[in-house]
Structures are given as C-alpha cells and as structure tokens.
PDB file of N, CA and C in Angstrom:
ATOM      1  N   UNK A   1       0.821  -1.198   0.000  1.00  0.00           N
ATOM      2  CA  UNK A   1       0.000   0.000   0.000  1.00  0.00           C
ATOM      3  C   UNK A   1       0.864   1.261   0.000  1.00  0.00           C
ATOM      4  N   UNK A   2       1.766   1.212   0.646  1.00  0.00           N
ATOM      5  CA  UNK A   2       2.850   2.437   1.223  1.00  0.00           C
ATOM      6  C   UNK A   2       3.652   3.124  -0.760  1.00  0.00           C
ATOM      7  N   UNK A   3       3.616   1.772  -1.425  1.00  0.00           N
ATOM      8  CA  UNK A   3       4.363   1.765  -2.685  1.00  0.00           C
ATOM      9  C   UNK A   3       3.567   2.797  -3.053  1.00  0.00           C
ATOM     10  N   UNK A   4       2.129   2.297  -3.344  1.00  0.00           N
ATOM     11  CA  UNK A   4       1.241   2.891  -4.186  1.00  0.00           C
ATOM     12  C   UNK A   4       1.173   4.809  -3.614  1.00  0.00           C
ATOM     13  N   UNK A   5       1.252   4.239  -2.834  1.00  0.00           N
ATOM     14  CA  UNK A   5       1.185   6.303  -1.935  1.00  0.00           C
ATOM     15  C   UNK A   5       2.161   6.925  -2.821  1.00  0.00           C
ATOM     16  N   UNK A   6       3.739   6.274  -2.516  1.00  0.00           N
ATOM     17  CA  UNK A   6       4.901   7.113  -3.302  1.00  0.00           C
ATOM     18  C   UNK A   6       4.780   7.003  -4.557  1.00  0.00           C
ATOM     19  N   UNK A   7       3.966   6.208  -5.111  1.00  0.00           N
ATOM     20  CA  UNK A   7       4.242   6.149  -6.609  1.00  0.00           C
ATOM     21  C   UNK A   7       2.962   7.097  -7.393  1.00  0.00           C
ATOM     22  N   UNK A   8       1.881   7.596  -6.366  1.00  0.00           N
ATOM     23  CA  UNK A   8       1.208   8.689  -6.557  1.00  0.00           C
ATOM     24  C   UNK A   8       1.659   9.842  -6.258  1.00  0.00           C
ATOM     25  N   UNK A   9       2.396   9.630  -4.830  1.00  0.00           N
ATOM     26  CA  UNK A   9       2.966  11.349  -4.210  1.00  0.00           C
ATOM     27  C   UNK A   9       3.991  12.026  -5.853  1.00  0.00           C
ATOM     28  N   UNK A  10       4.960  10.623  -6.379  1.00  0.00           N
ATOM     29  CA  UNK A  10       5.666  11.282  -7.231  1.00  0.00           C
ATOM     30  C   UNK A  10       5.295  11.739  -8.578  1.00  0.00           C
ATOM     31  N   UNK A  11       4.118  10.742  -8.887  1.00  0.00           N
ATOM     32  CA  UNK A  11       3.672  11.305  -9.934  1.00  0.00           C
ATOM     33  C   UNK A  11       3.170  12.475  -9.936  1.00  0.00           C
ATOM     34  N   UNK A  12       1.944  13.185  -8.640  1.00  0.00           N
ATOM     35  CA  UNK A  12       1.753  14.494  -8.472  1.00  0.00           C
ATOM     36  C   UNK A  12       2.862  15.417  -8.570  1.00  0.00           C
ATOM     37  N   UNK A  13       3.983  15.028  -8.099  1.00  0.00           N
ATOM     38  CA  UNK A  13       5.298  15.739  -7.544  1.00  0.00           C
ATOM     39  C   UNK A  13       5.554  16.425  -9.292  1.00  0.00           C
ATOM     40  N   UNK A  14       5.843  15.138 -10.311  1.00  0.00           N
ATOM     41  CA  UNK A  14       6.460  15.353 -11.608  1.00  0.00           C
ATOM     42  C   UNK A  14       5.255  16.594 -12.576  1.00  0.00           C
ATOM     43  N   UNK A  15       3.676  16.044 -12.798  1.00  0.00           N
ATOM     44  CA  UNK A  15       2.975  16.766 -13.027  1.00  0.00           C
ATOM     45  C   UNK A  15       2.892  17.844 -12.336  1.00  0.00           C
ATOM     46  N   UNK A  16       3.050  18.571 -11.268  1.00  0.00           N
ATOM     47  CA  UNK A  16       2.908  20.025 -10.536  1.00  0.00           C
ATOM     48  C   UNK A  16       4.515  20.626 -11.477  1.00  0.00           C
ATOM     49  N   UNK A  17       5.456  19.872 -11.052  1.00  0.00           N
ATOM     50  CA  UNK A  17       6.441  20.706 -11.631  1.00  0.00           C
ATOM     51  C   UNK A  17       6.781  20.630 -13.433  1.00  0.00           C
ATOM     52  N   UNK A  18       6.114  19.954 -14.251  1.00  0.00           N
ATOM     53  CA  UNK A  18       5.671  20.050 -15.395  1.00  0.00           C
ATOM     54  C   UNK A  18       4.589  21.157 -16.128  1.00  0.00           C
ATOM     55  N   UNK A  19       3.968  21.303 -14.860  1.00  0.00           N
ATOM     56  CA  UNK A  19       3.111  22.314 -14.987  1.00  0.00           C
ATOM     57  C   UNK A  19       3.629  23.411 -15.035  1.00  0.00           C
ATOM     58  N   UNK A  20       4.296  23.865 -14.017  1.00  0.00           N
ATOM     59  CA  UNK A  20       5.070  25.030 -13.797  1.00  0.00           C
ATOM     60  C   UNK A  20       5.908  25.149 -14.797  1.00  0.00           C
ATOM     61  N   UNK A  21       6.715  24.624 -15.456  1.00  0.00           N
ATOM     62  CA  UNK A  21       7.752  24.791 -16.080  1.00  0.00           C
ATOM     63  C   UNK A  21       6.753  25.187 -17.530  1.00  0.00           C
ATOM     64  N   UNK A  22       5.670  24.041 -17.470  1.00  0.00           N
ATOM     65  CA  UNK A  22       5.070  24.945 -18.969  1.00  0.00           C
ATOM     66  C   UNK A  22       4.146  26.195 -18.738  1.00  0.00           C
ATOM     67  N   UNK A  23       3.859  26.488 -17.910  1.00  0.00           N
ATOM     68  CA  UNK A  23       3.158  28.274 -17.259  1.00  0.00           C
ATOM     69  C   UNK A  23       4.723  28.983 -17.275  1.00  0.00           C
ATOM     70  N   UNK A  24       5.672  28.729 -17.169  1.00  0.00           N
ATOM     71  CA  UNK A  24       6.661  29.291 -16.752  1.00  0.00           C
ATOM     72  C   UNK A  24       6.730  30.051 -18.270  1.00  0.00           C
ATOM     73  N   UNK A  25       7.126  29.183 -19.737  1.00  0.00           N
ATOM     74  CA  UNK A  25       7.663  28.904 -20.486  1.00  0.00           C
ATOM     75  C   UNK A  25       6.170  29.312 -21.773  1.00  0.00           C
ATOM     76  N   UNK A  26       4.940  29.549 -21.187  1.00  0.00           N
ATOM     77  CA  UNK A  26       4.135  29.688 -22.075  1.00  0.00           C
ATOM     78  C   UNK A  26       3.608  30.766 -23.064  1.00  0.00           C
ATOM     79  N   UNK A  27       3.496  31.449 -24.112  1.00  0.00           N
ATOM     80  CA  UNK A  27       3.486  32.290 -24.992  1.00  0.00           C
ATOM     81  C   UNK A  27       3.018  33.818 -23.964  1.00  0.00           C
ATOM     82  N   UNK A  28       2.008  33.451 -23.236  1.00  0.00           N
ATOM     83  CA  UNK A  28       1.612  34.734 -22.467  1.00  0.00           C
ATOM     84  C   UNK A  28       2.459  35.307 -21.622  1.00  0.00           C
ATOM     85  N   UNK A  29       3.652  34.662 -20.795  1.00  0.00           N
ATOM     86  CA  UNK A  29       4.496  35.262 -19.695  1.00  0.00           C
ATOM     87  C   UNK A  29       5.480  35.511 -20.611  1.00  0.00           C
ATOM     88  N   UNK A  30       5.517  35.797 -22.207  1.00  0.00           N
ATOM     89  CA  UNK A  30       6.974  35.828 -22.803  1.00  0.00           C
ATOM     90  C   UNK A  30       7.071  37.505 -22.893  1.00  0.00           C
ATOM     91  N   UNK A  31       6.308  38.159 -22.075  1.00  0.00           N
ATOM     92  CA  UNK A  31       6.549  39.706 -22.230  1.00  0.00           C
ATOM     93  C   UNK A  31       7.465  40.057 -20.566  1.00  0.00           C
ATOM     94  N   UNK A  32       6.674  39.625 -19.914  1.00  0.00           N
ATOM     95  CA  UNK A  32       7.125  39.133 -18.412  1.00  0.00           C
ATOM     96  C   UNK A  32       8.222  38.510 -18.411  1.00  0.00           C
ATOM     97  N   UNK A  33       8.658  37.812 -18.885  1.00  0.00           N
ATOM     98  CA  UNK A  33      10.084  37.243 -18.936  1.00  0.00           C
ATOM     99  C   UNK A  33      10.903  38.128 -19.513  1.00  0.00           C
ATOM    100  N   UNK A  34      10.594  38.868 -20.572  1.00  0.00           N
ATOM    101  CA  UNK A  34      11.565  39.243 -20.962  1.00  0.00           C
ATOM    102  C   UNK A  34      12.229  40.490 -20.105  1.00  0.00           C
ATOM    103  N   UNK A  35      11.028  41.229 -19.649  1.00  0.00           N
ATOM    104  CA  UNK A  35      11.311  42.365 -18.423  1.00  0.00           C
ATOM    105  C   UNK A  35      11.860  41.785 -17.460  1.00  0.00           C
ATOM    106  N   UNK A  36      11.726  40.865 -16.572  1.00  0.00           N
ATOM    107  CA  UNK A  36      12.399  40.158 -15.690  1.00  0.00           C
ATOM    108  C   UNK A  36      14.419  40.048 -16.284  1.00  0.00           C
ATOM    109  N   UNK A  37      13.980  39.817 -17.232  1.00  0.00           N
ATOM    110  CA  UNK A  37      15.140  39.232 -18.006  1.00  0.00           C
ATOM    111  C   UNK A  37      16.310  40.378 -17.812  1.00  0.00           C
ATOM    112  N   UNK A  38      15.633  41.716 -18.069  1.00  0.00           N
ATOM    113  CA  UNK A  38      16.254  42.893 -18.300  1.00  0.00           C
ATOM    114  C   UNK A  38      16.976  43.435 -16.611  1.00  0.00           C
ATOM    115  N   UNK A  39      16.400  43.101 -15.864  1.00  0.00           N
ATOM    116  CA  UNK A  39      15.943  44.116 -15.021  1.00  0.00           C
ATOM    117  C   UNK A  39      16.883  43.914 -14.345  1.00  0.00           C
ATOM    118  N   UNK A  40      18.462  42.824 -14.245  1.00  0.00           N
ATOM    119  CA  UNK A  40      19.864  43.369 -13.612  1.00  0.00           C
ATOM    120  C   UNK A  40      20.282  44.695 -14.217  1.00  0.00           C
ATOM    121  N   UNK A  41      19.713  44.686 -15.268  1.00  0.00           N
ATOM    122  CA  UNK A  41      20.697  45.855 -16.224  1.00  0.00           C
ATOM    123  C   UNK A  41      20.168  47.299 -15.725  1.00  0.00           C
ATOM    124  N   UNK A  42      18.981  47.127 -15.387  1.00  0.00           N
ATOM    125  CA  UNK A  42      18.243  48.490 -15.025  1.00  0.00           C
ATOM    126  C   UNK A  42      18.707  49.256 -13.708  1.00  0.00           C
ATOM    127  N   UNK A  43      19.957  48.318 -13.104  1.00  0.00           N
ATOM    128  CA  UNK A  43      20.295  48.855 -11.681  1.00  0.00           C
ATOM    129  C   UNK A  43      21.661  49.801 -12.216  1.00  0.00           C
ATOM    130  N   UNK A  44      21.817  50.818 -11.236  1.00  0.00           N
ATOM    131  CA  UNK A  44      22.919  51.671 -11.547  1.00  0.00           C
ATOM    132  C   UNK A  44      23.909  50.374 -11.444  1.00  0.00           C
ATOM    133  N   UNK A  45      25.157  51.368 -11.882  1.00  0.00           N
ATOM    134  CA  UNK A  45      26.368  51.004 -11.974  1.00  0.00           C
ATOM    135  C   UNK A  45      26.929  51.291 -10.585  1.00  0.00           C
ATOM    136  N   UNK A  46      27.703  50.510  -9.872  1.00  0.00           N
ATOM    137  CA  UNK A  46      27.968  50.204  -8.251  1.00  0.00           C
ATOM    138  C   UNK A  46      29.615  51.304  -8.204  1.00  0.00           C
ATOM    139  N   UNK A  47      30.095  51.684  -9.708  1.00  0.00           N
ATOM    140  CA  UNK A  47      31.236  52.800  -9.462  1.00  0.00           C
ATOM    141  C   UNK A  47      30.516  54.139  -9.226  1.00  0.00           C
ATOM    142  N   UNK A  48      29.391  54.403 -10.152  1.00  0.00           N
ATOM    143  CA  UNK A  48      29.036  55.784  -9.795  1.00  0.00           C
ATOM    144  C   UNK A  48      28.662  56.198  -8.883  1.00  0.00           C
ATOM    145  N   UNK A  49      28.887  57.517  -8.471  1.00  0.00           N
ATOM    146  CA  UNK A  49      28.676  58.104  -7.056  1.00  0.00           C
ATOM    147  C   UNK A  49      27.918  58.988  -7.484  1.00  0.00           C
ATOM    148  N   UNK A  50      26.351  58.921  -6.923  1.00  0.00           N
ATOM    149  CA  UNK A  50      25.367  59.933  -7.154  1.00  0.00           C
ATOM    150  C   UNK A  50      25.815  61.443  -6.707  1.00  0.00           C
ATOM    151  N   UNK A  51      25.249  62.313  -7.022  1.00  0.00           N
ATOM    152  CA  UNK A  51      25.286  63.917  -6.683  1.00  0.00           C
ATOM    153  C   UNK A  51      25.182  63.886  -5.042  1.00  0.00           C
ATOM    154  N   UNK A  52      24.622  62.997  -4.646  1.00  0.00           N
ATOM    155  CA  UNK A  52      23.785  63.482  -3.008  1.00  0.00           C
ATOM    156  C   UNK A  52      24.809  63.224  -2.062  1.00  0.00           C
ATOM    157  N   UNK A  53      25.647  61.786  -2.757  1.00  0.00           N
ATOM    158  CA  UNK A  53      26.806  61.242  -1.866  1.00  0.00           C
ATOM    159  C   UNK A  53      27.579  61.590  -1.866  1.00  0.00           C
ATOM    160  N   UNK A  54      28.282  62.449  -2.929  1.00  0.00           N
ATOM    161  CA  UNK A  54      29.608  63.038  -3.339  1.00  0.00           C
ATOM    162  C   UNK A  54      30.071  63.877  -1.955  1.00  0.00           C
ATOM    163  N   UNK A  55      28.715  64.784  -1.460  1.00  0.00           N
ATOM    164  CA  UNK A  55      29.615  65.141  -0.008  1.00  0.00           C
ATOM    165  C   UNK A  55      29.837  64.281   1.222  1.00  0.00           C
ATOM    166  N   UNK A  56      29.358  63.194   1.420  1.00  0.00           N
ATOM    167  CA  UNK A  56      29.330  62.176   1.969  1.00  0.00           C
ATOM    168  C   UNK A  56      30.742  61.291   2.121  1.00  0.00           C
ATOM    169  N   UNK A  57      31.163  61.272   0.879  1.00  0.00           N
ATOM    170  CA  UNK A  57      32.496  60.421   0.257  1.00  0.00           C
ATOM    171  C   UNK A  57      33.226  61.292   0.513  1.00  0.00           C
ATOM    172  N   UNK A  58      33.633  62.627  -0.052  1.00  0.00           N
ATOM    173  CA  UNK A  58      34.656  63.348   0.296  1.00  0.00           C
ATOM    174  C   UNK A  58      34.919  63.774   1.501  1.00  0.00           C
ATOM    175  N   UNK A  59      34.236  64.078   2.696  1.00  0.00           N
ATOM    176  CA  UNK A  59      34.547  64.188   3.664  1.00  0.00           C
ATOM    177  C   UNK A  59      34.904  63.259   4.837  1.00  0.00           C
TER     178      UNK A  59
END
C-alpha cells in the first residue's frame, strides 16, 4: 500500500512541476520574462557616485 502512496505522491510531484515549467515557459508570460530578463541591467552602476553622496564620500 505504502508503494502505491509514493508512486502517486511522485507522480503528483512530476505533473505540478511540469506544470510550472510549462506556465513558466508559455506564450503569455513571454513579455514578463523578458522584463524580468532585463531588469539586472536596469540597476545603476555600483562605481558611480550619485550627486547626493559626493559630499558624503569626500569628507
């Protein structure tokens, strides 16, 4: 009996994450992905020193 449990728990296990991967991967989130995709690039650059800090740093 115990077999049959794991051999359902895993099949749910494989279908949930089959699922996901095709919601993940499906024509509608491909605008969403791609913004996601972008959005390290959208962070400043970690050399520049904003206007506000500059007196901050120099002193």
């Amino acid at each position: 009996m115990l077999a049959y449990l794991n051999a359902l728990a895993t099949v749910l296990a494989m279908l949930t994450f089959f699922g996901i991967v095709w919601w993940a991967f499906s024509k509608g989130r491909q605008d969403a992905n791609r913004e996601s995709a972008m959005l390290p690039f959208a962070l400043p650059d970690e050399g520049k020193i904003h206007p506000q800090h500059k007196e901050e740093a120099g002193s």
